[in-house]
PDB file of N, CA and C in Angstrom:
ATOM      1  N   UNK A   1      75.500 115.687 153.601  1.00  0.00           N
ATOM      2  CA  UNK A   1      74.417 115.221 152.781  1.00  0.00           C
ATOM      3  C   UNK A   1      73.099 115.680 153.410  1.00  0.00           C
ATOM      4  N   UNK A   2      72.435 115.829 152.628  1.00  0.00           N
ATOM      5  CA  UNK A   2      71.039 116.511 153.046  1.00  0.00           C
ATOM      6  C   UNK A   2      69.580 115.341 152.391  1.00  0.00           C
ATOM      7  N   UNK A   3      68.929 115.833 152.696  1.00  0.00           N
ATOM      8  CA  UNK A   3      67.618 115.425 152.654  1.00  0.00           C
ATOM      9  C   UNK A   3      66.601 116.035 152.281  1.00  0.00           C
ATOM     10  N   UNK A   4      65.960 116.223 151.340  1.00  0.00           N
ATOM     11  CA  UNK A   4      64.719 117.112 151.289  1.00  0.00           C
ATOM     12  C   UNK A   4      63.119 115.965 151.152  1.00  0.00           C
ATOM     13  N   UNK A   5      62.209 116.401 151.604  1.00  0.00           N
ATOM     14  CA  UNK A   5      60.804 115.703 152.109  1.00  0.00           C
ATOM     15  C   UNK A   5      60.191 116.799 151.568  1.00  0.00           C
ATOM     16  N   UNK A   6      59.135 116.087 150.640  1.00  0.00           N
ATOM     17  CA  UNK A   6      57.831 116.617 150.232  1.00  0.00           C
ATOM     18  C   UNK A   6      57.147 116.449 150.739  1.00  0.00           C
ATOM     19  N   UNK A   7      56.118 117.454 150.624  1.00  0.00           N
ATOM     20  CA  UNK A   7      54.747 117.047 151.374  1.00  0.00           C
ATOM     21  C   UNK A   7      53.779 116.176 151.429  1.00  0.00           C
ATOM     22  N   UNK A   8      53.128 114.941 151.718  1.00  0.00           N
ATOM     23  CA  UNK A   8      52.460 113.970 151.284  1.00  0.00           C
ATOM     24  C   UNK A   8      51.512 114.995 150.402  1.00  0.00           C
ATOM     25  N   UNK A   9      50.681 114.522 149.397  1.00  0.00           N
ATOM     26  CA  UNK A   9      49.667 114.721 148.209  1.00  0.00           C
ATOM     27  C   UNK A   9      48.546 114.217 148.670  1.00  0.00           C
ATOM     28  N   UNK A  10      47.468 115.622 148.515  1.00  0.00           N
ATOM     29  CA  UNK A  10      45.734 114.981 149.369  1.00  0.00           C
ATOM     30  C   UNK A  10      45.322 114.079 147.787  1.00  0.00           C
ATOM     31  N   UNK A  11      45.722 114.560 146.943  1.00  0.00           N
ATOM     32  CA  UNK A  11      44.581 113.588 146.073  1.00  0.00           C
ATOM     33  C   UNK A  11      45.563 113.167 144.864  1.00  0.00           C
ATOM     34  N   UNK A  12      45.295 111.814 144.417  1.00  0.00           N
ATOM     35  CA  UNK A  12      45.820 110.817 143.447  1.00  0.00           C
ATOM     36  C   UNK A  12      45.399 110.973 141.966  1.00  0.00           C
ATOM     37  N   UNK A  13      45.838 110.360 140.995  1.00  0.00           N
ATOM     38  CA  UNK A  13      45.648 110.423 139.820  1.00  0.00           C
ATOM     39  C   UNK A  13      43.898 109.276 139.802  1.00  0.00           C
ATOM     40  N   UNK A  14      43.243 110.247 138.850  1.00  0.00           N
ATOM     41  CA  UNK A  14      41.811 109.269 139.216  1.00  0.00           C
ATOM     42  C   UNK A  14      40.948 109.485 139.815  1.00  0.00           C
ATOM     43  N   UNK A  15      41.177 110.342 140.875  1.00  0.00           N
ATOM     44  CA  UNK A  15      40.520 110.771 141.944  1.00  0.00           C
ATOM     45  C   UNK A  15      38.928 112.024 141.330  1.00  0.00           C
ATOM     46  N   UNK A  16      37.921 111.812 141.588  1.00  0.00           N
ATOM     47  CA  UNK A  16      36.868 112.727 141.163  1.00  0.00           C
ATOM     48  C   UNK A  16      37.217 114.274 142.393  1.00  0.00           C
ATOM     49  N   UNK A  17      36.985 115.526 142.197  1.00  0.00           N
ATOM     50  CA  UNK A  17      37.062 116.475 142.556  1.00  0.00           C
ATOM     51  C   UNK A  17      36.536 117.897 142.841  1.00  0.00           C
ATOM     52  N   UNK A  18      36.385 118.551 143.270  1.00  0.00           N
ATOM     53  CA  UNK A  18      35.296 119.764 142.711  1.00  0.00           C
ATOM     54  C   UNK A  18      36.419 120.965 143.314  1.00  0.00           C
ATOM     55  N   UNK A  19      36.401 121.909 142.090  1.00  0.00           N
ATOM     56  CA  UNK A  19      37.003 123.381 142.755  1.00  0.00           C
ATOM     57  C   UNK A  19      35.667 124.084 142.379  1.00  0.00           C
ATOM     58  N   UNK A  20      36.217 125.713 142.404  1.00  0.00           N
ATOM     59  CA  UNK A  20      35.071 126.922 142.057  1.00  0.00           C
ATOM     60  C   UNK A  20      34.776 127.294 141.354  1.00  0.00           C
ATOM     61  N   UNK A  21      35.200 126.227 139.951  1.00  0.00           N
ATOM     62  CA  UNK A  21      34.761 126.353 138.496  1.00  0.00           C
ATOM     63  C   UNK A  21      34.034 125.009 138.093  1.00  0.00           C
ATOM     64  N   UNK A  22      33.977 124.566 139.118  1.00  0.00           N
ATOM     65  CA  UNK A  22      33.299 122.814 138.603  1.00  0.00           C
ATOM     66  C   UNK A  22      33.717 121.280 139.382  1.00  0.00           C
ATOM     67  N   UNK A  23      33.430 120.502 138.676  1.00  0.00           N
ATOM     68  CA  UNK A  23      34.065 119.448 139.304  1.00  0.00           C
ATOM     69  C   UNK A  23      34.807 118.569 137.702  1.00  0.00           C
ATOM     70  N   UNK A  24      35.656 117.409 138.284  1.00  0.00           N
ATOM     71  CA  UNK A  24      36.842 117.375 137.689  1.00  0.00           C
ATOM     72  C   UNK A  24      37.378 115.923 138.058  1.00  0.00           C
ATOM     73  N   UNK A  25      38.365 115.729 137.477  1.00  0.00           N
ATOM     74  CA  UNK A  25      39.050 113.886 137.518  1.00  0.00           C
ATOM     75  C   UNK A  25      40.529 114.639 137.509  1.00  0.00           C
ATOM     76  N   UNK A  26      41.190 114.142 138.013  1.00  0.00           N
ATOM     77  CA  UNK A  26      42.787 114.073 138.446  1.00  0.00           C
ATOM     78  C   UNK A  26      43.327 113.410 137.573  1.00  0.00           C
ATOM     79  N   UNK A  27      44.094 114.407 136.639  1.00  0.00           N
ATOM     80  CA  UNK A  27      44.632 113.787 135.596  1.00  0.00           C
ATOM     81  C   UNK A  27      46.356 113.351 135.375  1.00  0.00           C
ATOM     82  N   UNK A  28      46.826 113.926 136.433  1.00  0.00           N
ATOM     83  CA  UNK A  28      48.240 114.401 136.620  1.00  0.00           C
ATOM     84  C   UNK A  28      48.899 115.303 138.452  1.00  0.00           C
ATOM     85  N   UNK A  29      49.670 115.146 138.751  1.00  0.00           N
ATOM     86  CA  UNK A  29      50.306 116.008 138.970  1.00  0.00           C
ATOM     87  C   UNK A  29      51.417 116.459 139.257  1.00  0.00           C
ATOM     88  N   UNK A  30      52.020 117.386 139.989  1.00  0.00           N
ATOM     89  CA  UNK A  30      53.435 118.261 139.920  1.00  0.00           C
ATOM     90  C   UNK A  30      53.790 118.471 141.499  1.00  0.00           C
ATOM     91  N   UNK A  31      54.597 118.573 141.713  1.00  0.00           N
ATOM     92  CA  UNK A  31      55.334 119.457 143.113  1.00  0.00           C
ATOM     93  C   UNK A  31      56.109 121.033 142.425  1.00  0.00           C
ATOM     94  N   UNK A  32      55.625 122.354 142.219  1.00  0.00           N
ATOM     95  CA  UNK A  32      55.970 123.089 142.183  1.00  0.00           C
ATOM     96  C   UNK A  32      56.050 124.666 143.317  1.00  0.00           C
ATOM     97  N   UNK A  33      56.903 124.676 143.118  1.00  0.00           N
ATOM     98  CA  UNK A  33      56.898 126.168 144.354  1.00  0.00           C
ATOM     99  C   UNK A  33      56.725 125.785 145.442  1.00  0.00           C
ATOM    100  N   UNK A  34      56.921 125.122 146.101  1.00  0.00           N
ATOM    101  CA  UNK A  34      56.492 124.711 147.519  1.00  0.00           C
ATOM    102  C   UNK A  34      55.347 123.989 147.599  1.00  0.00           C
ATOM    103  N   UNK A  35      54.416 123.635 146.393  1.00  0.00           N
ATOM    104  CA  UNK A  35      52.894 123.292 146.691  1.00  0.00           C
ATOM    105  C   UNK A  35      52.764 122.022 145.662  1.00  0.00           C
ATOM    106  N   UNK A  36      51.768 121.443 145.791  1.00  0.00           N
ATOM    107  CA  UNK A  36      51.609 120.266 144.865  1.00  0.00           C
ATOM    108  C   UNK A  36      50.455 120.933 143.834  1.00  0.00           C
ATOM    109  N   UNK A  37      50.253 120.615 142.626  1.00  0.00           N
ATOM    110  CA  UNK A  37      49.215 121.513 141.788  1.00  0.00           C
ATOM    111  C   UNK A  37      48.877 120.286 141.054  1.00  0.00           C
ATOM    112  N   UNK A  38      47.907 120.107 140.666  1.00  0.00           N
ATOM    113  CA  UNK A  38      46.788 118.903 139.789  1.00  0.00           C
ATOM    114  C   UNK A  38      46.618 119.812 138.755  1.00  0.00           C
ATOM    115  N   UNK A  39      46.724 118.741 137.232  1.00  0.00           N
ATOM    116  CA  UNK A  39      46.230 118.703 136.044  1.00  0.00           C
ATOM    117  C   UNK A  39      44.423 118.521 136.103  1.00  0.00           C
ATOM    118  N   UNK A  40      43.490 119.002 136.367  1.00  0.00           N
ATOM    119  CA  UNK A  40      41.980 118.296 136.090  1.00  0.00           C
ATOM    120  C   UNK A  40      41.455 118.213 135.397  1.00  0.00           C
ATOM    121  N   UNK A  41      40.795 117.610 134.721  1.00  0.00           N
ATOM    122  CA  UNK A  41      40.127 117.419 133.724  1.00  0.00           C
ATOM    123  C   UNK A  41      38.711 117.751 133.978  1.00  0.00           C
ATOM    124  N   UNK A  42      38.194 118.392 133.074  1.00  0.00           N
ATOM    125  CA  UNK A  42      36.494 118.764 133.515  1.00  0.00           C
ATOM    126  C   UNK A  42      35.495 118.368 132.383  1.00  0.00           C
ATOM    127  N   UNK A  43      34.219 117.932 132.602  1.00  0.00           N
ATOM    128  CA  UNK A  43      33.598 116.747 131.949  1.00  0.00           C
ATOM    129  C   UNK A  43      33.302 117.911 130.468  1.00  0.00           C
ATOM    130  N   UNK A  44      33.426 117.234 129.038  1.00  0.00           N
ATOM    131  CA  UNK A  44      33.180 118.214 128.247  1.00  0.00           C
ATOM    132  C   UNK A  44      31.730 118.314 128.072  1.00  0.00           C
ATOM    133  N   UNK A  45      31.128 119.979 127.549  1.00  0.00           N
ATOM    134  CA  UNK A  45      29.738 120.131 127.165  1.00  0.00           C
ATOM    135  C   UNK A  45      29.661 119.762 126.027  1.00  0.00           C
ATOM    136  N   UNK A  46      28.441 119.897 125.449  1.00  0.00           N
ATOM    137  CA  UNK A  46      28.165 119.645 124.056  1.00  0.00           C
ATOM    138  C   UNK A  46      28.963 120.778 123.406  1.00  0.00           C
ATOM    139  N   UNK A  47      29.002 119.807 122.415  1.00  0.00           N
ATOM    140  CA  UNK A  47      30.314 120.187 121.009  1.00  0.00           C
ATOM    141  C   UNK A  47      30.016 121.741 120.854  1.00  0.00           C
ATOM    142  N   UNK A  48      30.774 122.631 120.815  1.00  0.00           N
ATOM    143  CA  UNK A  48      30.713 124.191 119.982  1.00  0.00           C
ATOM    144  C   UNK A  48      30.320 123.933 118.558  1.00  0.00           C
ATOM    145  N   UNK A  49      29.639 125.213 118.117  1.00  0.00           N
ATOM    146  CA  UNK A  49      29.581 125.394 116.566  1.00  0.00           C
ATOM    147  C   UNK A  49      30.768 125.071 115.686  1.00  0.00           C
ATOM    148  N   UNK A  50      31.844 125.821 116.436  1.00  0.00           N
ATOM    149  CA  UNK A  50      32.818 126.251 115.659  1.00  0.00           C
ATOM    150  C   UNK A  50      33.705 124.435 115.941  1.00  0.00           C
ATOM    151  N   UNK A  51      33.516 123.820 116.685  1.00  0.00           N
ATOM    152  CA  UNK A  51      34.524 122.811 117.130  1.00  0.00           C
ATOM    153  C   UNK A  51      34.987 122.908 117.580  1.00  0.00           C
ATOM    154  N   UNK A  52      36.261 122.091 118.543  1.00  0.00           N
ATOM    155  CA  UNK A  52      37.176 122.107 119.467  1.00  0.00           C
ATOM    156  C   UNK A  52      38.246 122.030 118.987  1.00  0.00           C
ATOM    157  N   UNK A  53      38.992 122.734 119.745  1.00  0.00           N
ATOM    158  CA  UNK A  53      40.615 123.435 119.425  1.00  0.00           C
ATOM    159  C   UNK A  53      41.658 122.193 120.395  1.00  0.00           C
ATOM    160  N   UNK A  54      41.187 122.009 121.335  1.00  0.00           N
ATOM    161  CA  UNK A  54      42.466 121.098 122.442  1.00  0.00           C
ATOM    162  C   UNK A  54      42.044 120.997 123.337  1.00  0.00           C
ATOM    163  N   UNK A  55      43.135 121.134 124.278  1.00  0.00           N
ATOM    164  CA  UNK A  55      42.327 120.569 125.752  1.00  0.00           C
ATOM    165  C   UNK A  55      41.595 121.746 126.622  1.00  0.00           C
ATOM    166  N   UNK A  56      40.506 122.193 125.959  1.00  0.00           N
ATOM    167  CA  UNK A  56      40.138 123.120 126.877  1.00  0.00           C
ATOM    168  C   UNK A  56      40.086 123.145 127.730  1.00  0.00           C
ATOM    169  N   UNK A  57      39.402 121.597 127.951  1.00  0.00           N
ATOM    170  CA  UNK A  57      38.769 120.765 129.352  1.00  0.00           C
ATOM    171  C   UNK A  57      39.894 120.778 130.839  1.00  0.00           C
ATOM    172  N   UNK A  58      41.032 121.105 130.420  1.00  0.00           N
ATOM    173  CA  UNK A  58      42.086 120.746 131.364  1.00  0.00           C
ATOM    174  C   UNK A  58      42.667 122.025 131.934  1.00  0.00           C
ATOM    175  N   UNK A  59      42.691 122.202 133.406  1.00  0.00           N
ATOM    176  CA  UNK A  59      43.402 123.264 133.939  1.00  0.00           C
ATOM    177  C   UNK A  59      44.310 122.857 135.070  1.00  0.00           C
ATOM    178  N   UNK A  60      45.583 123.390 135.135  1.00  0.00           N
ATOM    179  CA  UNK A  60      46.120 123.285 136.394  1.00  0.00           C
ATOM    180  C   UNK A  60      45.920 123.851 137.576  1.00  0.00           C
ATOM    181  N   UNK A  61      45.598 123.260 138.925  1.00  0.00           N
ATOM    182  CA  UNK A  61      44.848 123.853 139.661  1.00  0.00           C
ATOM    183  C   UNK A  61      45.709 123.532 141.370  1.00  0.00           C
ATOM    184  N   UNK A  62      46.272 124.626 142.134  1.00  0.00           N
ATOM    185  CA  UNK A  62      47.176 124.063 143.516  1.00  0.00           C
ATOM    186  C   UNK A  62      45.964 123.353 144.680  1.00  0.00           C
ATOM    187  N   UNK A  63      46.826 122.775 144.752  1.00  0.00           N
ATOM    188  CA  UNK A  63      45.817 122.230 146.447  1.00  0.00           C
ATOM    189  C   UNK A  63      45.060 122.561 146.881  1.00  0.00           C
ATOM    190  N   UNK A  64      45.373 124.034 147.555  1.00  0.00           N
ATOM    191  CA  UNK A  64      44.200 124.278 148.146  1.00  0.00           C
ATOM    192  C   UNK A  64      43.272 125.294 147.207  1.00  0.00           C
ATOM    193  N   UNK A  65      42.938 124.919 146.234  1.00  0.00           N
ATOM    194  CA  UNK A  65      41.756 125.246 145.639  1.00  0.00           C
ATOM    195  C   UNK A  65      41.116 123.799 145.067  1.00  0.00           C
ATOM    196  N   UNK A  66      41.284 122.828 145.509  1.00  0.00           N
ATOM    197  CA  UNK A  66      40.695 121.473 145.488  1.00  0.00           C
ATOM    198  C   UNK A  66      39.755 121.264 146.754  1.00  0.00           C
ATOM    199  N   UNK A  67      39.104 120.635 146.590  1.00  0.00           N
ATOM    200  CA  UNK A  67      38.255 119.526 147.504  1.00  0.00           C
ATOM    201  C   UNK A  67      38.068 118.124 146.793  1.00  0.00           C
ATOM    202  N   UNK A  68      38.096 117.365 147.796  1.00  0.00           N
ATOM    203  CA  UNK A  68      37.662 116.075 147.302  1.00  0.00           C
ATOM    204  C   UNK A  68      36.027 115.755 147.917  1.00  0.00           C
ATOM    205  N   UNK A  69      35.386 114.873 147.038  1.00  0.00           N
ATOM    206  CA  UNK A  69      34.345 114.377 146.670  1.00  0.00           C
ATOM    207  C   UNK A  69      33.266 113.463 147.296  1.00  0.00           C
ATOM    208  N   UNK A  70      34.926 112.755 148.214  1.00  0.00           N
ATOM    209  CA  UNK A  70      34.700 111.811 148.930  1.00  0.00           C
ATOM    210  C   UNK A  70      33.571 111.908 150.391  1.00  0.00           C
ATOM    211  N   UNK A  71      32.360 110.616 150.474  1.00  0.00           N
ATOM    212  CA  UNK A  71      31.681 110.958 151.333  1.00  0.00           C
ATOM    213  C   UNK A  71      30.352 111.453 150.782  1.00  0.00           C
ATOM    214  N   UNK A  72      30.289 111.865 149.548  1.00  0.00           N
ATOM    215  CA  UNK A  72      29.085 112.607 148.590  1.00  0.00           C
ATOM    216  C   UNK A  72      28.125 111.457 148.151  1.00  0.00           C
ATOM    217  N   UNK A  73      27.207 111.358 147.660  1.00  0.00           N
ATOM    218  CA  UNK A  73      26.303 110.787 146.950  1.00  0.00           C
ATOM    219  C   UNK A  73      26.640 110.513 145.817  1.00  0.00           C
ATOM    220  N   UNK A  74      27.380 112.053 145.359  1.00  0.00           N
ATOM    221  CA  UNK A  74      27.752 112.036 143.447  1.00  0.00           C
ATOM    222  C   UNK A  74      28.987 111.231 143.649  1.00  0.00           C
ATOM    223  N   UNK A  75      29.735 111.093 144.513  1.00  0.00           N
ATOM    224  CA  UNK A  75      31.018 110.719 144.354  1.00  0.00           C
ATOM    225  C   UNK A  75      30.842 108.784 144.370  1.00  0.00           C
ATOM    226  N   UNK A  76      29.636 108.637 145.148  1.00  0.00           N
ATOM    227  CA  UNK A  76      29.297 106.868 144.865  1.00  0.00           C
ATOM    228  C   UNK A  76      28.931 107.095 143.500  1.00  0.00           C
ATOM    229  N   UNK A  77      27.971 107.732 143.388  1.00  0.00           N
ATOM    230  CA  UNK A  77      27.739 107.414 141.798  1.00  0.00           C
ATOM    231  C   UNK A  77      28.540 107.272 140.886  1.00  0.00           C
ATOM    232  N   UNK A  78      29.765 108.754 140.638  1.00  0.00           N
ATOM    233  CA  UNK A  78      30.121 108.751 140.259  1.00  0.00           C
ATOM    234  C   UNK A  78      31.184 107.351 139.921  1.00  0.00           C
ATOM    235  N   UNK A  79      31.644 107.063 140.984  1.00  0.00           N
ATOM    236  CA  UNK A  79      32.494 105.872 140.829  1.00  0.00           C
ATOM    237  C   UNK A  79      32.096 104.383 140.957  1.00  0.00           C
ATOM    238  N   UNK A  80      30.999 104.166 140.653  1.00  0.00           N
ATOM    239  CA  UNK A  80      29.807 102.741 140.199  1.00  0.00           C
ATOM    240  C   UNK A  80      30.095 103.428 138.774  1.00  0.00           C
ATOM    241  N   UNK A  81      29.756 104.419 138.294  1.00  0.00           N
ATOM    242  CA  UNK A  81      30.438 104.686 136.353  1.00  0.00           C
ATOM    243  C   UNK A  81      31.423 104.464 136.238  1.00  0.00           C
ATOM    244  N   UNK A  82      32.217 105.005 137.090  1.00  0.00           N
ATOM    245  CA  UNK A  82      33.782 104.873 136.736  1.00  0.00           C
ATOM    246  C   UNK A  82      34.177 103.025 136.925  1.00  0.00           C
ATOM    247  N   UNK A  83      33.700 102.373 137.417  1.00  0.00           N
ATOM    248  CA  UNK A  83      33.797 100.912 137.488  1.00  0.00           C
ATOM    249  C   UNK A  83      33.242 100.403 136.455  1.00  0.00           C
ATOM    250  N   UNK A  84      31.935 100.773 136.347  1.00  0.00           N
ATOM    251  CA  UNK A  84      31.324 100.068 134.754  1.00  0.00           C
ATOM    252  C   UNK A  84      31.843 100.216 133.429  1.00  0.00           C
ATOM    253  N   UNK A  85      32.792 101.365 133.474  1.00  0.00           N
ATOM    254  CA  UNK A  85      33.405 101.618 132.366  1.00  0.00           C
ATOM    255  C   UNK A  85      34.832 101.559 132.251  1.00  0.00           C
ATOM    256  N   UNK A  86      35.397 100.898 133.198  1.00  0.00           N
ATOM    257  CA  UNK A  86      36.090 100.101 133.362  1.00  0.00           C
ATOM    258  C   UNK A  86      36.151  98.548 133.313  1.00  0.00           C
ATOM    259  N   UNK A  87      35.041  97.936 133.611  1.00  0.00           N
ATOM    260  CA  UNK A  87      34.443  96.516 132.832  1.00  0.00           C
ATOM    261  C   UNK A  87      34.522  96.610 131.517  1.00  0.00           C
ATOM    262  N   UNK A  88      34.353  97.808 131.064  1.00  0.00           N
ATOM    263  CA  UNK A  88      33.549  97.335 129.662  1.00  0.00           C
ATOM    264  C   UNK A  88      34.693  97.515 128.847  1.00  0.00           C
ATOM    265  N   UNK A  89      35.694  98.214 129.112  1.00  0.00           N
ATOM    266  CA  UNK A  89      37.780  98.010 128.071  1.00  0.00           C
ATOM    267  C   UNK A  89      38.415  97.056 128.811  1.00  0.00           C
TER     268      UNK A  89
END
């Protein structure tokens, strides 16, 4: 009988984020190929002419093209919103 161990996961579902296309909320994630990879979600801009098709907003993105947030200014802020709007549902 064997055993296999994953790697612990740097960041949780929820979690605020920034890669090299933006910053982002942890929407999901996977253990694939050897690596753990996050679903993110990225804040939408104002509406297109044409309208929105799906989830543009969302890309899958591996580990190490993440950073976390934590320790930032934006990242208090950010999550005093993320609490207030959580009071309010």
């Amino acid at each position: 009988m064997s055993a296999s161990v994953l790697p612990v996961r740097k960041f949780c579902k929820g979690q605020i984020v920034r890669f090299m296309g933006g910053e982002g909320i942890i929407k999901n994630y996977r253990f694939e190929s050897g690596s753990w990879e996050y679903l993110v979600e990225m804040p939408m801009g104002p509406k297109p002419e044409m309208g929105r098709v799906g989830y543009e907003t969302m890309i899958w993105l591996s580990e190490v093209d993440i950073s976390s947030l934590k320790n930032s200014f934006f990242q208090k802020v950010l999550n005093l919103e993320q609490k207030n709007l959580t009071k309010a549902c």
